[in-house]
C-alpha atoms as a PDB file:
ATOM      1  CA  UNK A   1      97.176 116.409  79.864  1.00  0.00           C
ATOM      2  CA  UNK A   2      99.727 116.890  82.360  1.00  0.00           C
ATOM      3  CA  UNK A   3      97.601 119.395  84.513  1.00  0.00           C
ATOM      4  CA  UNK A   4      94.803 117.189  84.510  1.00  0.00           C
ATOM      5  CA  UNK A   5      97.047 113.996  85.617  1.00  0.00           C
ATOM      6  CA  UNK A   6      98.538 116.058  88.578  1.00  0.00           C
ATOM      7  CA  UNK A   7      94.353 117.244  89.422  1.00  0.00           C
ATOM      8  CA  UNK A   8      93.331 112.922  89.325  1.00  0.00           C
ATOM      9  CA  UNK A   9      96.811 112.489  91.663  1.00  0.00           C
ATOM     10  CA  UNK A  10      96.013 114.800  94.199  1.00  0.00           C
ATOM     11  CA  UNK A  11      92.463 114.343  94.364  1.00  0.00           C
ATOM     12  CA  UNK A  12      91.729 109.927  93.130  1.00  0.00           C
ATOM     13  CA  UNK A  13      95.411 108.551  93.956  1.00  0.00           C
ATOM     14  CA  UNK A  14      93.350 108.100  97.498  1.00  0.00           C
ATOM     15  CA  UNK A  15      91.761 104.990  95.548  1.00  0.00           C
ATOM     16  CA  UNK A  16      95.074 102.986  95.850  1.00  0.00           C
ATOM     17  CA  UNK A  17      95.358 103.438  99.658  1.00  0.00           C
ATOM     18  CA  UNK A  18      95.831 107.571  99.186  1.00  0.00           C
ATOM     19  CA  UNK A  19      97.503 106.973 102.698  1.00  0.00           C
ATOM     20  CA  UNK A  20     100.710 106.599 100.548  1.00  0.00           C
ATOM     21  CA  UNK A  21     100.812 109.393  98.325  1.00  0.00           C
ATOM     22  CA  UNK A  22      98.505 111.921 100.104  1.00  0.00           C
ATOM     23  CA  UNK A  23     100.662 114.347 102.301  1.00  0.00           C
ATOM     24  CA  UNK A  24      97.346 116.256 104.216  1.00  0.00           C
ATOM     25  CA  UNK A  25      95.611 114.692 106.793  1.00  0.00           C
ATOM     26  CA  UNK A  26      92.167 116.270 105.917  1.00  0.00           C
ATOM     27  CA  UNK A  27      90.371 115.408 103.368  1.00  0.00           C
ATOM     28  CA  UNK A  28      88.070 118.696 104.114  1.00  0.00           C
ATOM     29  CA  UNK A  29      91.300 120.918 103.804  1.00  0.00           C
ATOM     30  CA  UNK A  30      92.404 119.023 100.452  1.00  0.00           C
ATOM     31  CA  UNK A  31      88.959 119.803  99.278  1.00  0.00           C
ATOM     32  CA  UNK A  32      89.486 123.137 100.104  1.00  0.00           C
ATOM     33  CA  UNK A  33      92.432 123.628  97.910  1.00  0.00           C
ATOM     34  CA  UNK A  34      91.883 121.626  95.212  1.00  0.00           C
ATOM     35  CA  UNK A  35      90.270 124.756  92.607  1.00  0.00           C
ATOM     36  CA  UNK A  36      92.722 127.128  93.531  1.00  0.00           C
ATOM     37  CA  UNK A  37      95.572 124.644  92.843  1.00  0.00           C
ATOM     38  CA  UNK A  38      93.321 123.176  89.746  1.00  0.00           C
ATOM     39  CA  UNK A  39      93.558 126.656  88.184  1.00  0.00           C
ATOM     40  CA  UNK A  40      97.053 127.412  89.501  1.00  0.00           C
ATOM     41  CA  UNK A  41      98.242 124.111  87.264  1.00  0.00           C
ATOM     42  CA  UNK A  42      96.441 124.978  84.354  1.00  0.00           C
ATOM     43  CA  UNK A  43      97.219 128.668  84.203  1.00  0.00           C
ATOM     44  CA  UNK A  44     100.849 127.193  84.016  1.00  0.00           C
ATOM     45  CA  UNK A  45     100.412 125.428  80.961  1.00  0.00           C
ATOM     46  CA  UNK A  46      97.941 127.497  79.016  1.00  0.00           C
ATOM     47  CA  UNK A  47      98.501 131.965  78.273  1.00  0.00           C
ATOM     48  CA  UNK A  48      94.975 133.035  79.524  1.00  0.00           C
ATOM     49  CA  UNK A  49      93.712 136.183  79.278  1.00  0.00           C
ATOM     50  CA  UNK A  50      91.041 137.980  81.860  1.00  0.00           C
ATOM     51  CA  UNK A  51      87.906 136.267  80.164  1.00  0.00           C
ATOM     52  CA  UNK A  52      89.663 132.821  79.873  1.00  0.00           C
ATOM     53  CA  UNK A  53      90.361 133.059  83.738  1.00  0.00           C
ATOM     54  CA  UNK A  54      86.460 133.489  84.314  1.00  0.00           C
ATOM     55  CA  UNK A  55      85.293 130.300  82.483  1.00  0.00           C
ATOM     56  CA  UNK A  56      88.505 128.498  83.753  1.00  0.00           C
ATOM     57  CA  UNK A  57      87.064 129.159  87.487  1.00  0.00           C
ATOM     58  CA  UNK A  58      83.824 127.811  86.479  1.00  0.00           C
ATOM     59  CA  UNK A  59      84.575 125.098  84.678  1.00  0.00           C
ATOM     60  CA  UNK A  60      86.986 123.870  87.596  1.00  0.00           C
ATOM     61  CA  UNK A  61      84.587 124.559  89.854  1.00  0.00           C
ATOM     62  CA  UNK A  62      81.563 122.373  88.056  1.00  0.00           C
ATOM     63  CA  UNK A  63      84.705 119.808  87.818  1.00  0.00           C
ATOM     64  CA  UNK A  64      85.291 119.447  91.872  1.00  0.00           C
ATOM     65  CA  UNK A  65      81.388 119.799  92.243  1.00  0.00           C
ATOM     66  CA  UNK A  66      80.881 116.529  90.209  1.00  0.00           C
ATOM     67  CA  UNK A  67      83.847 114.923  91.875  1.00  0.00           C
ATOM     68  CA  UNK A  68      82.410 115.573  95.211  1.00  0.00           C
ATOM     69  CA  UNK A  69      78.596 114.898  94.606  1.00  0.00           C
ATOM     70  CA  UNK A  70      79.370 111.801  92.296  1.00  0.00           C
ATOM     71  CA  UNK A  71      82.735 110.221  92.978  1.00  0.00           C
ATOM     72  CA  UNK A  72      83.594 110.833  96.856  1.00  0.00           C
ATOM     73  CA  UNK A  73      80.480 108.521  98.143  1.00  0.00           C
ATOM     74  CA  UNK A  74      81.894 105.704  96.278  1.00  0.00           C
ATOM     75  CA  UNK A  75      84.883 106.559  97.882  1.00  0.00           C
ATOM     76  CA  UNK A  76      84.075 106.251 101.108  1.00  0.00           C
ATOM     77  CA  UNK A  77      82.319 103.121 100.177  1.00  0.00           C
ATOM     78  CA  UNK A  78      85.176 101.512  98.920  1.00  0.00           C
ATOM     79  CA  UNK A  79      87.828 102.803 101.883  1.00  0.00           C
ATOM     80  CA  UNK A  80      85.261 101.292 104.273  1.00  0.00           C
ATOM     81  CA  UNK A  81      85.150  98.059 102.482  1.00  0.00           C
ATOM     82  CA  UNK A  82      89.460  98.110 102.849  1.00  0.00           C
ATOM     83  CA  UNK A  83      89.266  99.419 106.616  1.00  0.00           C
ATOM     84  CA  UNK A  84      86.058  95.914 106.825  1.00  0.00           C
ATOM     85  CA  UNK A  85      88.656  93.622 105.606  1.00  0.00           C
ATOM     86  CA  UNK A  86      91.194  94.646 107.814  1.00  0.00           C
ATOM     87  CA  UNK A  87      89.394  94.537 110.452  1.00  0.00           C
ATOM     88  CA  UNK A  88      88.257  90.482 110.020  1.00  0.00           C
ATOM     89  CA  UNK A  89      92.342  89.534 108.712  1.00  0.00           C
ATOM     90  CA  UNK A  90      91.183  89.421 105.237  1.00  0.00           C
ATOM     91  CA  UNK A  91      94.446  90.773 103.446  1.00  0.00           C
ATOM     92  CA  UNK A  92      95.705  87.849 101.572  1.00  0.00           C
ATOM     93  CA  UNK A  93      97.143  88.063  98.235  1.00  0.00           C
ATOM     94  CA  UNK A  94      93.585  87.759  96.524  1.00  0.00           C
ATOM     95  CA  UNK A  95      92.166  90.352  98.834  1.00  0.00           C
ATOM     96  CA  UNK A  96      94.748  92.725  97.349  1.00  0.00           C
ATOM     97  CA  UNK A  97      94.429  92.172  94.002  1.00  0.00           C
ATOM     98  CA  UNK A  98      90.257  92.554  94.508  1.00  0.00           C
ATOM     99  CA  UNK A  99      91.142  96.461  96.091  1.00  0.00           C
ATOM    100  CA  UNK A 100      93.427  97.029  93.382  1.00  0.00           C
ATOM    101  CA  UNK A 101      91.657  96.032  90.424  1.00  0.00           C
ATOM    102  CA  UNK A 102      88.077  97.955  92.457  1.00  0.00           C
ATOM    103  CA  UNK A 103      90.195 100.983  93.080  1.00  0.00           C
ATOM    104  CA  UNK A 104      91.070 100.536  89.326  1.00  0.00           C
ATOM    105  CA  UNK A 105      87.693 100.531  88.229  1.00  0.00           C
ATOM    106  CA  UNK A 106      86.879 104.282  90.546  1.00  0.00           C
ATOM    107  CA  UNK A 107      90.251 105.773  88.755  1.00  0.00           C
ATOM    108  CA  UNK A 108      88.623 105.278  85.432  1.00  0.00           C
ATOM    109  CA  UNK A 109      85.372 106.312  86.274  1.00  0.00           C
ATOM    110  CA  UNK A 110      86.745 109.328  87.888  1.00  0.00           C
ATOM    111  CA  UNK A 111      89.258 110.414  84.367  1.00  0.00           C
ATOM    112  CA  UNK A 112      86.328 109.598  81.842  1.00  0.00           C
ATOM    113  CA  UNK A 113      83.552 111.666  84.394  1.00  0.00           C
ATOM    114  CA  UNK A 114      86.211 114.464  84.084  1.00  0.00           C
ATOM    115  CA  UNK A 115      87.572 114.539  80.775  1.00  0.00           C
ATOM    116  CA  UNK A 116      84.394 116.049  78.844  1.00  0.00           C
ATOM    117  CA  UNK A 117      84.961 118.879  81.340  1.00  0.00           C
ATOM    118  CA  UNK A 118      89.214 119.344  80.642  1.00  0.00           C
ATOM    119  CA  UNK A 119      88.024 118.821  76.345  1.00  0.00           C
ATOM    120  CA  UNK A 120      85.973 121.370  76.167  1.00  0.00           C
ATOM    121  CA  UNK A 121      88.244 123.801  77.963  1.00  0.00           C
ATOM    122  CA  UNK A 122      91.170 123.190  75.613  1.00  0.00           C
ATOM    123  CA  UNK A 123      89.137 122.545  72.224  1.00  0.00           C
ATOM    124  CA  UNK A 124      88.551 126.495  73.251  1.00  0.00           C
ATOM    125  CA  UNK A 125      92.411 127.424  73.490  1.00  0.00           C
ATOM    126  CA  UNK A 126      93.325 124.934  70.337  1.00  0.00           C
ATOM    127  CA  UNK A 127      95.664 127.244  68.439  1.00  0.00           C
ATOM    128  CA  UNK A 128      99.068 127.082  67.331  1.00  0.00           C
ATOM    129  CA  UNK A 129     100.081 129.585  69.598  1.00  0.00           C
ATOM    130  CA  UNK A 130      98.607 127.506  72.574  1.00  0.00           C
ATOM    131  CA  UNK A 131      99.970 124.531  71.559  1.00  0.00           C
ATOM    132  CA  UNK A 132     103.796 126.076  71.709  1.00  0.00           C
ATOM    133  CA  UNK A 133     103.192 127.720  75.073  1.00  0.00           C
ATOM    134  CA  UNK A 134     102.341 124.190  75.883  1.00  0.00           C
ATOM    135  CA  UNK A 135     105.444 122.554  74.606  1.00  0.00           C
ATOM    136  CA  UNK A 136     107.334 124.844  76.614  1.00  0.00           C
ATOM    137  CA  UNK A 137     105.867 124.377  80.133  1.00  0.00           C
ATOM    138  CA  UNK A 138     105.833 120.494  78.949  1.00  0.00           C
ATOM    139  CA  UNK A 139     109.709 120.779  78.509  1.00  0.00           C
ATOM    140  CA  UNK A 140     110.518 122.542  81.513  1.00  0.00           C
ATOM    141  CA  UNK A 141     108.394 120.339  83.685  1.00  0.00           C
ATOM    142  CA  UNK A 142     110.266 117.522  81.648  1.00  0.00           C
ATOM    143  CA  UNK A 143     113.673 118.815  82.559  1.00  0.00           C
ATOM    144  CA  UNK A 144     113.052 119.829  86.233  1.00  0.00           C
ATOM    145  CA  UNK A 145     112.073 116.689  86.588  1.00  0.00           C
ATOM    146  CA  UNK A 146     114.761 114.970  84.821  1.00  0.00           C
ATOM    147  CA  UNK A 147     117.214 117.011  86.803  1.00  0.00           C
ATOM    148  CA  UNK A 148     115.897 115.843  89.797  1.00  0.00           C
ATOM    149  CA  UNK A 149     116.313 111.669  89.070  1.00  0.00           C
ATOM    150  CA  UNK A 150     119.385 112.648  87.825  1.00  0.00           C
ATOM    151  CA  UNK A 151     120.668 112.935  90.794  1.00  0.00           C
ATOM    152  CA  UNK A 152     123.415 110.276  93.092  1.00  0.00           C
ATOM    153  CA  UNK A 153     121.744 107.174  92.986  1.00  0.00           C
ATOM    154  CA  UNK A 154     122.644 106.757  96.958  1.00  0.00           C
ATOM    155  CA  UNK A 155     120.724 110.215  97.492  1.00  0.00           C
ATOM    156  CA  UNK A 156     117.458 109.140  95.253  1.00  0.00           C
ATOM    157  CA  UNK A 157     117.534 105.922  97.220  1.00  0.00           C
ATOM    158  CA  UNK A 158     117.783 107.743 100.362  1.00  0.00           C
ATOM    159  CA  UNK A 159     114.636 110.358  99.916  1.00  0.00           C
ATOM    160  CA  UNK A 160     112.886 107.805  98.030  1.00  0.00           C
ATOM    161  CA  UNK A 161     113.216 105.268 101.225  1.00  0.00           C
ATOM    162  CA  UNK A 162     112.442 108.072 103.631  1.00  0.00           C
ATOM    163  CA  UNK A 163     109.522 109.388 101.655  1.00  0.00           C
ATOM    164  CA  UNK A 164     107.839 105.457 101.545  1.00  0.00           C
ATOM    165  CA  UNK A 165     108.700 104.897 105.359  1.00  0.00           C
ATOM    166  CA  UNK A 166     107.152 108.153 106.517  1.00  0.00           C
ATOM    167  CA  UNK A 167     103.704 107.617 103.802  1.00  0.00           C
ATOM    168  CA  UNK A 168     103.375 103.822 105.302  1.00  0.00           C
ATOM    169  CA  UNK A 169     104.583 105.332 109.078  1.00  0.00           C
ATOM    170  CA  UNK A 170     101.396 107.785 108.834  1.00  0.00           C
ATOM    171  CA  UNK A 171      98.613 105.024 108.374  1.00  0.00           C
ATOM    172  CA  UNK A 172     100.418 102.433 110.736  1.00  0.00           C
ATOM    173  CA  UNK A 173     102.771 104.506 113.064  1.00  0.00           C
ATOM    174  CA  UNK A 174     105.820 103.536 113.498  1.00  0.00           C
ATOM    175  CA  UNK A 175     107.343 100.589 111.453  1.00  0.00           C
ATOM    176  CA  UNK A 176     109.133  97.598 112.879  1.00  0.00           C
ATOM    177  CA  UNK A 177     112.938  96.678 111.210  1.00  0.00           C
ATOM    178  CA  UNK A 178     111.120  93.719 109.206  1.00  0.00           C
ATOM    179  CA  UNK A 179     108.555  96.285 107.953  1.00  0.00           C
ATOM    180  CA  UNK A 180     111.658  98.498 107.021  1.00  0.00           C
ATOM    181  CA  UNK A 181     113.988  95.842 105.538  1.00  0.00           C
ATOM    182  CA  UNK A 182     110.861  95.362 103.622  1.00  0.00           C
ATOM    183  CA  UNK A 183     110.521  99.115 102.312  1.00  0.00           C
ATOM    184  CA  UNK A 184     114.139  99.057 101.429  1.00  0.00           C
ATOM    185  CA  UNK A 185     114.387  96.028  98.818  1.00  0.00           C
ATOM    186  CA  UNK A 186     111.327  97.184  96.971  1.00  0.00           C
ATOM    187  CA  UNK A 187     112.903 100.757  96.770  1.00  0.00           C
ATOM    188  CA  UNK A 188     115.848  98.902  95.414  1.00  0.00           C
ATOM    189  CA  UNK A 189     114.129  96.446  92.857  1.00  0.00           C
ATOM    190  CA  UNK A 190     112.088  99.773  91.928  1.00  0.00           C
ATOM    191  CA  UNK A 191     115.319 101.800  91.455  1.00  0.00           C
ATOM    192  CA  UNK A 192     114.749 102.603  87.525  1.00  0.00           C
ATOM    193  CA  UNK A 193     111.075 102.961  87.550  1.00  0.00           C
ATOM    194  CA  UNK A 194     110.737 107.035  87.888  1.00  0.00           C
ATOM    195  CA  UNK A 195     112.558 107.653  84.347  1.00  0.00           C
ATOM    196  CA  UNK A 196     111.267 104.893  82.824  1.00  0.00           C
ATOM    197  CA  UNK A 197     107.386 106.739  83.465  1.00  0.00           C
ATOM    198  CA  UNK A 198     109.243 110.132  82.484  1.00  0.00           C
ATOM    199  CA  UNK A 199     110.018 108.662  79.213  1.00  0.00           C
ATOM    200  CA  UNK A 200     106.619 107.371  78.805  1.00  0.00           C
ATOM    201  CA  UNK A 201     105.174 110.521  79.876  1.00  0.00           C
ATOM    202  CA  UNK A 202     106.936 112.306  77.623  1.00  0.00           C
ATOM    203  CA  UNK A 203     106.219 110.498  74.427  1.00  0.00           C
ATOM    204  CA  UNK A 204     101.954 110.605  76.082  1.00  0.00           C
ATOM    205  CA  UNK A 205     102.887 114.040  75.814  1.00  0.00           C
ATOM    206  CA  UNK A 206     104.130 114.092  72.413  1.00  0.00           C
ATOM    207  CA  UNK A 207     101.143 112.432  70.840  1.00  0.00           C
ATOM    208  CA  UNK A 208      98.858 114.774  72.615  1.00  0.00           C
ATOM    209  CA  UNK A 209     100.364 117.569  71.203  1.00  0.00           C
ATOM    210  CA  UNK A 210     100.473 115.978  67.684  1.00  0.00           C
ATOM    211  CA  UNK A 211      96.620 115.235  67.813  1.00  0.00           C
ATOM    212  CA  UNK A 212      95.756 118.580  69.024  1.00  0.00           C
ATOM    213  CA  UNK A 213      97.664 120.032  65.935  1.00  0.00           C
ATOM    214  CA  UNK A 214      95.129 118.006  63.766  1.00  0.00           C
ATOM    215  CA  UNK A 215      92.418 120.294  65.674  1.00  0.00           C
ATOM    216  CA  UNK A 216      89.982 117.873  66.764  1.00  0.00           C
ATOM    217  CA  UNK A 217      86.431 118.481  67.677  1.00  0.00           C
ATOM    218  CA  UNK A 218      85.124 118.561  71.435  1.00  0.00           C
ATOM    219  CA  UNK A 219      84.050 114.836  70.719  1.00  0.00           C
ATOM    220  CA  UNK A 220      87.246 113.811  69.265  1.00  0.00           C
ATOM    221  CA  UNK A 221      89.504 115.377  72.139  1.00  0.00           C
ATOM    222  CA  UNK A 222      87.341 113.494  74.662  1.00  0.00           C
ATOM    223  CA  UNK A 223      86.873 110.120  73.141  1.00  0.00           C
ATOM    224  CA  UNK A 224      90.987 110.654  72.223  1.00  0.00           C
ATOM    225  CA  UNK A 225      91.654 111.832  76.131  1.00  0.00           C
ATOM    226  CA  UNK A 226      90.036 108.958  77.339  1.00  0.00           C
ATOM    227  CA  UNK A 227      92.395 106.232  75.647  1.00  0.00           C
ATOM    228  CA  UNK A 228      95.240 108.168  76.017  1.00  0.00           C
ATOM    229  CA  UNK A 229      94.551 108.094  79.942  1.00  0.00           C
ATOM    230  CA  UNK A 230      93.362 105.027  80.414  1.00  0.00           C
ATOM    231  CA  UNK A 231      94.976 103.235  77.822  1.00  0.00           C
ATOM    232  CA  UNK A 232      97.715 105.449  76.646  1.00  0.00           C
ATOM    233  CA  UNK A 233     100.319 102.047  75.961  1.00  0.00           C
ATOM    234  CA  UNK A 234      97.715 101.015  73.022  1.00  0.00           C
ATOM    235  CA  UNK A 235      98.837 104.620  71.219  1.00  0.00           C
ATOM    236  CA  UNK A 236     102.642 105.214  72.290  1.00  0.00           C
ATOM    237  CA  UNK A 237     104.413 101.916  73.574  1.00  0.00           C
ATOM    238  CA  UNK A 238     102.340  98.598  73.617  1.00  0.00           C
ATOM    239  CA  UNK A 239     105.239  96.837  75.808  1.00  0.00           C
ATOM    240  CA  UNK A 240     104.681  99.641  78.207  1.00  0.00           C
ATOM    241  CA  UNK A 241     101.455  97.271  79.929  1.00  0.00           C
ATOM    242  CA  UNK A 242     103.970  95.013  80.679  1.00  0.00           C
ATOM    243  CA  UNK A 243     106.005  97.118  83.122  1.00  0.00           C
ATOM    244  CA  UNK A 244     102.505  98.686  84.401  1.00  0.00           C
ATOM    245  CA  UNK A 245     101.758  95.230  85.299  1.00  0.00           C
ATOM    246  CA  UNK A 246     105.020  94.260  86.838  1.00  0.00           C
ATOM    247  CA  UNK A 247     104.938  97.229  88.953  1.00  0.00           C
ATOM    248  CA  UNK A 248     100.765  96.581  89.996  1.00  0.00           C
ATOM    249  CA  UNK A 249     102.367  93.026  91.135  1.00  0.00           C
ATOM    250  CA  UNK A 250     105.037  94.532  93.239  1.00  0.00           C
ATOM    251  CA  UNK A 251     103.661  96.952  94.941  1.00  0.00           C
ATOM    252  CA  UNK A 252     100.792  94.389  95.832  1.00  0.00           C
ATOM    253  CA  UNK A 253     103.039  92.112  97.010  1.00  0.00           C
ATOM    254  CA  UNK A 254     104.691  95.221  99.538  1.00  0.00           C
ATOM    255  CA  UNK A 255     101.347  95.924 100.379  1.00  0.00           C
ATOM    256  CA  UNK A 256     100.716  91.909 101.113  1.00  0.00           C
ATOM    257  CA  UNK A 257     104.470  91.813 103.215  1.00  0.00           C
ATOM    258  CA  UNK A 258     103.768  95.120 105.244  1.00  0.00           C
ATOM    259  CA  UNK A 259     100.175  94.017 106.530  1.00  0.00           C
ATOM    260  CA  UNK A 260     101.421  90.177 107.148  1.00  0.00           C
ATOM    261  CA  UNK A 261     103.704  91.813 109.278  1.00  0.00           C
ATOM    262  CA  UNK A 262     101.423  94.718 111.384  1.00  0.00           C
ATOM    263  CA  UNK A 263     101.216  94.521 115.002  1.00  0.00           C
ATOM    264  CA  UNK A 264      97.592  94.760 116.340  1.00  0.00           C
ATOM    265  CA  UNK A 265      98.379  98.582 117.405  1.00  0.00           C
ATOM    266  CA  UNK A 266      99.103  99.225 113.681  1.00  0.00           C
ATOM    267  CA  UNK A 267      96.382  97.742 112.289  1.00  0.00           C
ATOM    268  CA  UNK A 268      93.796  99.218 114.760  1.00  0.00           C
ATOM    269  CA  UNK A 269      95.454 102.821 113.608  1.00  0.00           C
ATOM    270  CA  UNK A 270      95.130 102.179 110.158  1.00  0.00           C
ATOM    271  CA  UNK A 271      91.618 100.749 110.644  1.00  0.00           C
ATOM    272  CA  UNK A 272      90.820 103.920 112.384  1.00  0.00           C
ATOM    273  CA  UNK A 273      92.526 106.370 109.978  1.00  0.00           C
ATOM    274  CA  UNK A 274      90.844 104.244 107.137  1.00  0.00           C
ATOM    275  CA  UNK A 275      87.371 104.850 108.616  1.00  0.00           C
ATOM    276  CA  UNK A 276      88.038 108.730 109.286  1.00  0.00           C
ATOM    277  CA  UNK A 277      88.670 109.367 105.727  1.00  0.00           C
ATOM    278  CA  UNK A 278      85.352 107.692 104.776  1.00  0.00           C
ATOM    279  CA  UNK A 279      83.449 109.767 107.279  1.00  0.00           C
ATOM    280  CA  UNK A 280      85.484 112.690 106.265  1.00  0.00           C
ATOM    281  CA  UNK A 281      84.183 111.708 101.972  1.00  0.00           C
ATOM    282  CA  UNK A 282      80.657 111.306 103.331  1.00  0.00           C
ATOM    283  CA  UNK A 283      80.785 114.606 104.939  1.00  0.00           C
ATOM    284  CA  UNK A 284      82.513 116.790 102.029  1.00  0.00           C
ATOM    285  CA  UNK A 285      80.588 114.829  99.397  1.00  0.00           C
ATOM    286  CA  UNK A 286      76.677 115.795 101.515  1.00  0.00           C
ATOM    287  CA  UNK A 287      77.924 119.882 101.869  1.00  0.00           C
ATOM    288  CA  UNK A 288      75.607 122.300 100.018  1.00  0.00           C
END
């Protein structure tokens, strides 16, 4: 589950404005990348042997063949309509809400178009010797990351500040002290949030690894993959929507405060960066 969560962050997070999480420029060289580190993930978590590595390369590569026939078209549809609005002023707090909840809406479609795909790989590896190897990589990815909130909470701030500025500094250029002041409350009022999504990770994690013990069919694991994705709160921690919610709401409200601030110069670059990413989707999603 983890693998395939890192896969729909590198390759979907562009849905919610990808300019802020994405760290390549080209979507072409992403594209390029994105089996080799697809099977570099899963190889992590699961002991494969030589024939296991030969259907793992095809099934990963039938995954980013959908994704790129099926999803990145809508893509560029949907960044187009963003870089439209812009364009006319239209960024209000309704406007934001309307690209969240569409962006939403391709997120889902893009986890339940790949989850029959990520089933029937590990329905395949389903033993109890699996399922420890698992637990292991789980726990050290769960410590490693641990280790690294646990660090000074004036250093966390610090990278975490630096990290936002330069993801909103690479759609927009360079950001004015109001845009700034801004970035740093929200990374203050956000402070907790990264263990508080480790713990529910973990316990997403737990469950999994409790229902695959139960060895479920190829059916079961995908109808059970899908809610655990998409609606993971409804199995582990009901309350958890809340704070999902809470955070949606503030990070559309940053988004509202940093565009009701732009200069003209920074909105024309994001408009233009906006519509090169389409064109760039278009392009990758048309290749034979």
């Amino acid at each position: 589950m983890k693998l395939f969560k890192i896969y729909l962050r590198k390759i979907s997070i562009t849905i919610y404005l990808f300019v802020f999480l994405v760290g390549c420029s080209s979507t072409r060289f992403i594209y390029s990348l994105a089996d080799e580190f697809i099977q570099d993930e899963i190889t992590y978590f699961l002991n494969l042997d030589e024939d296991d590595e030969v259907f793992l390369t095809q099934q990963i590569s039938a995954m980013v063949e959908w994704h790129r026939i099926y999803m990145l078209p809508n893509y560029a549809k949907y960044i187009t309509y963003i870089s439209d609005k812009l364009e006319v002023k239209q960024y209000g707090l309704a406007d934001i809400t309307e690209i969240f909840e569409n962006g939403k809406f391709l997120i889902d479609e893009t986890v339940s178009g790949l989850i029959p795909y990520v089933a029937q790989f590990l329905v395949m590896h389903n033993t109890p010797k699996n399922i420890k190897f698992i637990e292991k990589k789980m726990f050290e990815r769960h410590k490693n990351r641990l280790t690294e909130l646990s660090q000074p909470a004036g250093q966390l701030y610090k990278k975490r500040l630096e990290r936002l500025k330069s993801n909103f500094e690479r759609f927009l250029g360079k950001l004015s002290d109001k845009q700034v002041i801004l970035l740093e409350a929200y990374v203050k009022e956000t402070k907790g949030n990264a263990k508080i999504r480790l713990l529910n990770l973990t316990e997403r994690q737990k469950v999994f690894v409790s229902f695959l013990d139960t060895k479920p069919s190829e059916v079961e694991l995908t109808t059970y993959l899908n809610k655990l994705l998409l609606n993971g709160h409804e199995i582990t921690n009901p309350t958890y929507r809340i704070f999902q919610e809470t955070s949606r709401k503030r990070f559309q409200q940053l988004i509202l405060d940093i565009l009701t601030k732009t200069s003209i110069t920074q909105r024309n670059i994001m408009i233009e960066k906006l519509r090169k990413y389409a064109n760039d989707f278009k392009a990758v999603s048309s290749l034979n």
